[in-house]
C-alpha atoms as a PDB file:
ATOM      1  CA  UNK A   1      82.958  -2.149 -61.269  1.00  0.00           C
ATOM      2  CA  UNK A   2      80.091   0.477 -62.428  1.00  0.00           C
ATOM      3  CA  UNK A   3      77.214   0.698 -62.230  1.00  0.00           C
ATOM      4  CA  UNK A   4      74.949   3.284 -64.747  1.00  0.00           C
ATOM      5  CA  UNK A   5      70.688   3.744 -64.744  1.00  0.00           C
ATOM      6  CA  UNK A   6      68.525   4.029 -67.535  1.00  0.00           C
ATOM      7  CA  UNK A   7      65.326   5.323 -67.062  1.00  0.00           C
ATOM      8  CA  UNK A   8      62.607   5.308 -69.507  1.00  0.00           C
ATOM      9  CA  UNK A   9      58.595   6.257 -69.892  1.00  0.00           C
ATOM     10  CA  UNK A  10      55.531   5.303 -71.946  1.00  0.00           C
ATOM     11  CA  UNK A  11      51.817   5.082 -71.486  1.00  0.00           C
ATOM     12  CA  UNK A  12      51.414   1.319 -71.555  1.00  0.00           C
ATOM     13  CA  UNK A  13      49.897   0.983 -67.664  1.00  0.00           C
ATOM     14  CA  UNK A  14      52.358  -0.785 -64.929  1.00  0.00           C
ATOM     15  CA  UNK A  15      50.801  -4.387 -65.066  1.00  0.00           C
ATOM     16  CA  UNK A  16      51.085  -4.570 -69.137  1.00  0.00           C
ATOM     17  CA  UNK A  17      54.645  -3.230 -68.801  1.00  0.00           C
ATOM     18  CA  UNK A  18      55.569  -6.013 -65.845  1.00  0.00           C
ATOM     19  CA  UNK A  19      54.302  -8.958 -67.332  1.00  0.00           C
ATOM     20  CA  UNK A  20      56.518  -7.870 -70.787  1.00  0.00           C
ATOM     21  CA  UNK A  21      59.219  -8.346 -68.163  1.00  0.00           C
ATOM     22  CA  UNK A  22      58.153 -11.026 -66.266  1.00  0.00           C
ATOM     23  CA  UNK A  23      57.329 -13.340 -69.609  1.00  0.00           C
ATOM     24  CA  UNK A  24      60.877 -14.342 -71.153  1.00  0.00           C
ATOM     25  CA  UNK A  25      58.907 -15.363 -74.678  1.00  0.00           C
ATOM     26  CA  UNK A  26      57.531 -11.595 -74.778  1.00  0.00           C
ATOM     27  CA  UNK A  27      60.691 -10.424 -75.247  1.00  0.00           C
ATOM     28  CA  UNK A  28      61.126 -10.057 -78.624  1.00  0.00           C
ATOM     29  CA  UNK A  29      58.555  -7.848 -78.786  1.00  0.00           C
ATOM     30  CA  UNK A  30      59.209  -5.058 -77.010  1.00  0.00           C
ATOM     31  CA  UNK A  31      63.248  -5.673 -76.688  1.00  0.00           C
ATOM     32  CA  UNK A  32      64.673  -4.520 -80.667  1.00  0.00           C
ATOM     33  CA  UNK A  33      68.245  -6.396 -79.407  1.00  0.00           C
ATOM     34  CA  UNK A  34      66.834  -9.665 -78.448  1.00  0.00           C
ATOM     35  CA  UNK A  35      65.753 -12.139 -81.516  1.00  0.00           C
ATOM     36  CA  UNK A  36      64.325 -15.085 -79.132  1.00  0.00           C
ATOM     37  CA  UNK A  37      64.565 -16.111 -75.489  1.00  0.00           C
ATOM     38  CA  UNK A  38      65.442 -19.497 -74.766  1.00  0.00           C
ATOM     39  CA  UNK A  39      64.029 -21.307 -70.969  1.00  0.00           C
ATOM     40  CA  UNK A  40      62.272 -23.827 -69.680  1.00  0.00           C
ATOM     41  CA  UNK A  41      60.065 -21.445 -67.622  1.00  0.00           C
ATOM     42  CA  UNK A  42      57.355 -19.686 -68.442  1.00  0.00           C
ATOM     43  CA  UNK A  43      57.378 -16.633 -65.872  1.00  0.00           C
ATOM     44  CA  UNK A  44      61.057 -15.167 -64.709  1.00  0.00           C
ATOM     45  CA  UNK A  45      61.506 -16.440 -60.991  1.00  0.00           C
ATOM     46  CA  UNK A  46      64.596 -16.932 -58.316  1.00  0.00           C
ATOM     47  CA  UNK A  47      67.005 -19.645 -60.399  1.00  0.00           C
ATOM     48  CA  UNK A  48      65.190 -19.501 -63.581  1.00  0.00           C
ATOM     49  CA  UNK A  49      67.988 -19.555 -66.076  1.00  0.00           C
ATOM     50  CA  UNK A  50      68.935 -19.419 -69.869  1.00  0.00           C
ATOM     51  CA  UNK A  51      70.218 -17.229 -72.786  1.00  0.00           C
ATOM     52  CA  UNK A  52      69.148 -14.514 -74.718  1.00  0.00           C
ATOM     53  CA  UNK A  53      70.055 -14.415 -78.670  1.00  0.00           C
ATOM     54  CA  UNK A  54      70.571 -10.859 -80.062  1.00  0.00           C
ATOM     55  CA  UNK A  55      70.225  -9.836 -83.809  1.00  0.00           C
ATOM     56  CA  UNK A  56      74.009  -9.506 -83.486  1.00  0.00           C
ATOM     57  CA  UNK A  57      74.569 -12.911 -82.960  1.00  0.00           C
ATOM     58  CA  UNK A  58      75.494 -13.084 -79.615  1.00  0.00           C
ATOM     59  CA  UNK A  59      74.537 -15.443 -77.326  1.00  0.00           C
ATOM     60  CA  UNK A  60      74.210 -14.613 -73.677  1.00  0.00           C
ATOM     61  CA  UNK A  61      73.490 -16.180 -70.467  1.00  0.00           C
ATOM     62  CA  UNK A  62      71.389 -15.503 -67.913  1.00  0.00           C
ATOM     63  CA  UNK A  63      70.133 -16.130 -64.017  1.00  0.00           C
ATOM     64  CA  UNK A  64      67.240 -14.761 -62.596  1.00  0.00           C
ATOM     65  CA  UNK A  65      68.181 -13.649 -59.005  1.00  0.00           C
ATOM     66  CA  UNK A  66      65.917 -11.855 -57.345  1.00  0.00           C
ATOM     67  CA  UNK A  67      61.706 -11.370 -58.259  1.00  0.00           C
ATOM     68  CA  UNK A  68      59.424  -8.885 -56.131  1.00  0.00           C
ATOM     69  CA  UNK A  69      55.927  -9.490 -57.999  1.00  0.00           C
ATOM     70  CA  UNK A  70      53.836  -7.224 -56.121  1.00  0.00           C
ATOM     71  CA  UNK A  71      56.782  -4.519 -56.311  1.00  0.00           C
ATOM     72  CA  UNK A  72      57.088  -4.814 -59.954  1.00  0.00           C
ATOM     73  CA  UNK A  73      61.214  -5.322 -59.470  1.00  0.00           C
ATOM     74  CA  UNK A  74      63.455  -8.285 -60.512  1.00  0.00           C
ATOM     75  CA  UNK A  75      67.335  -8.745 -60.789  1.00  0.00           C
ATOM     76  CA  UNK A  76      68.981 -10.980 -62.894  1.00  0.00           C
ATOM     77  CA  UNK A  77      72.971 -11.439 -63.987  1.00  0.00           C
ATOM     78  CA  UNK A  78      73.384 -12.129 -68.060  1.00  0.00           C
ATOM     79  CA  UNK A  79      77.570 -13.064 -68.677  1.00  0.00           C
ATOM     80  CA  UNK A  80      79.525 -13.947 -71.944  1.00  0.00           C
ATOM     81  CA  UNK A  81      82.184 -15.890 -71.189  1.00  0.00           C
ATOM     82  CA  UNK A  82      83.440 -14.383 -68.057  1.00  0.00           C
ATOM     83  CA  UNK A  83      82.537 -11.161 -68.991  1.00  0.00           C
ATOM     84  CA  UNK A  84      78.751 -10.728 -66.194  1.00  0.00           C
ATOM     85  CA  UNK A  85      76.628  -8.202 -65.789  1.00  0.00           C
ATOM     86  CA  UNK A  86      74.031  -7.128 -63.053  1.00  0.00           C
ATOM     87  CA  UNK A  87      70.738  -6.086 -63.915  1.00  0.00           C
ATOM     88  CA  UNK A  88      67.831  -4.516 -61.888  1.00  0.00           C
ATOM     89  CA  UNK A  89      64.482  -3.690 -63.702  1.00  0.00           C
ATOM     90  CA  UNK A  90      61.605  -1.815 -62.098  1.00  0.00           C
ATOM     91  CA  UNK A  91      58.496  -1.130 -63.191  1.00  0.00           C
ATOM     92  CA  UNK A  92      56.340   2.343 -61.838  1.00  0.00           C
ATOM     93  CA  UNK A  93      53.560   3.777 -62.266  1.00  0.00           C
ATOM     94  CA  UNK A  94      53.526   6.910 -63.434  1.00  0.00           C
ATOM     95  CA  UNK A  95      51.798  10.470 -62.337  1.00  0.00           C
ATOM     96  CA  UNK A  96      49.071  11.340 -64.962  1.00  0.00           C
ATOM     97  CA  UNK A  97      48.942   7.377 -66.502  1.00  0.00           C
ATOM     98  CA  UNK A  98      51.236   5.360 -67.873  1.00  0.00           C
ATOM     99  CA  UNK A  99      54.332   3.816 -66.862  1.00  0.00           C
ATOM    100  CA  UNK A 100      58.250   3.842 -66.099  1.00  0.00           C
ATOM    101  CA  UNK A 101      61.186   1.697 -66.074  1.00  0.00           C
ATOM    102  CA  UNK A 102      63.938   1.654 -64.371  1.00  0.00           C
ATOM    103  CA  UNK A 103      67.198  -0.245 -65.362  1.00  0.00           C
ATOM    104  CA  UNK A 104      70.403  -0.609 -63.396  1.00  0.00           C
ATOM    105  CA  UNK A 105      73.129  -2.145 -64.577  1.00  0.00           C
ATOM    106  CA  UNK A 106      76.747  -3.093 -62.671  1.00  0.00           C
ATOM    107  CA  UNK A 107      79.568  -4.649 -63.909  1.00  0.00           C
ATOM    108  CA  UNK A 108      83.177  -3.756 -65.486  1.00  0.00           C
ATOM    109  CA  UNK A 109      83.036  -0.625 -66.779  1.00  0.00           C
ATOM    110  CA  UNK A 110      83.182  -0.746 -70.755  1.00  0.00           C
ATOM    111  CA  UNK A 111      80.555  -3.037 -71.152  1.00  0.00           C
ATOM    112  CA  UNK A 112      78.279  -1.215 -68.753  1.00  0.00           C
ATOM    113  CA  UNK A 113      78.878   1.657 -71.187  1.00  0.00           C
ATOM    114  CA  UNK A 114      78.110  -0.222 -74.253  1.00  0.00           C
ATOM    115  CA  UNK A 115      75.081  -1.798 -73.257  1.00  0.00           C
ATOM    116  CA  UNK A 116      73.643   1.050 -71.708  1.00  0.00           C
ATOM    117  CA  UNK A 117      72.316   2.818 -74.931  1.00  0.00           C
ATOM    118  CA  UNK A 118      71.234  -0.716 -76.249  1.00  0.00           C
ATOM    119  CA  UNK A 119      69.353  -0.832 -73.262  1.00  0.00           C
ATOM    120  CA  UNK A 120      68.066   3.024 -73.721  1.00  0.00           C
END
């Protein structure tokens, strides 16, 4: 197991860049690797479940684990077959405006490597 963190900054403020997060169908907009999300929820939350499409064609499955709202932080584990990665997202607020993100990501090795500049 690995585990590897991507940080990242931008001046949208820290609520725009949660609920981006925290709405699966927003997605697509902000995330260049995902084509659609597919769930019957509206709003990520403990158990909410589904799979993400990429432009690639691959289909992946996910869990939502974990949601802290009023942190701005949620976990969630996405697998391929029996290939399952970790994922934690936060979402600061930055000094001088704006916001940052912070993704960590566990799982075997060489697909923590390879998704981590998708996810850059």
């Amino acid at each position: 197991m690995a585990t590897r963190t991507v940080n990242r900054a931008g001046p949208a403020a820290p609520d725009v860049v949660w609920e981006r997060y925290a709405q699966p169908a927003l997605r697509p907009r902000w995330a260049p690797q995902i084509r659609r999300v597919e769930t019957g929820a509206d709003r990520i939350a403990p158990g909410v479940g589904g799979r993400v499409f990429s432009y690639a064609g691959v289909r992946v499955r996910f869990v939502v684990e974990r949601v802290d709202e009023a942190r701005r932080v949620w976990s969630w584990h996405a697998g391929l077959g029996p290939l399952v990665l970790r994922l934690r997202h936060e979402v600061l607020a930055a000094s001088g405006g704006g916001s940052g993100t912070r993704l960590t990501v566990s799982g075997p090795l060489p697909a923590v490597l390879l998704y981590r500049p998708v996810a850059a």
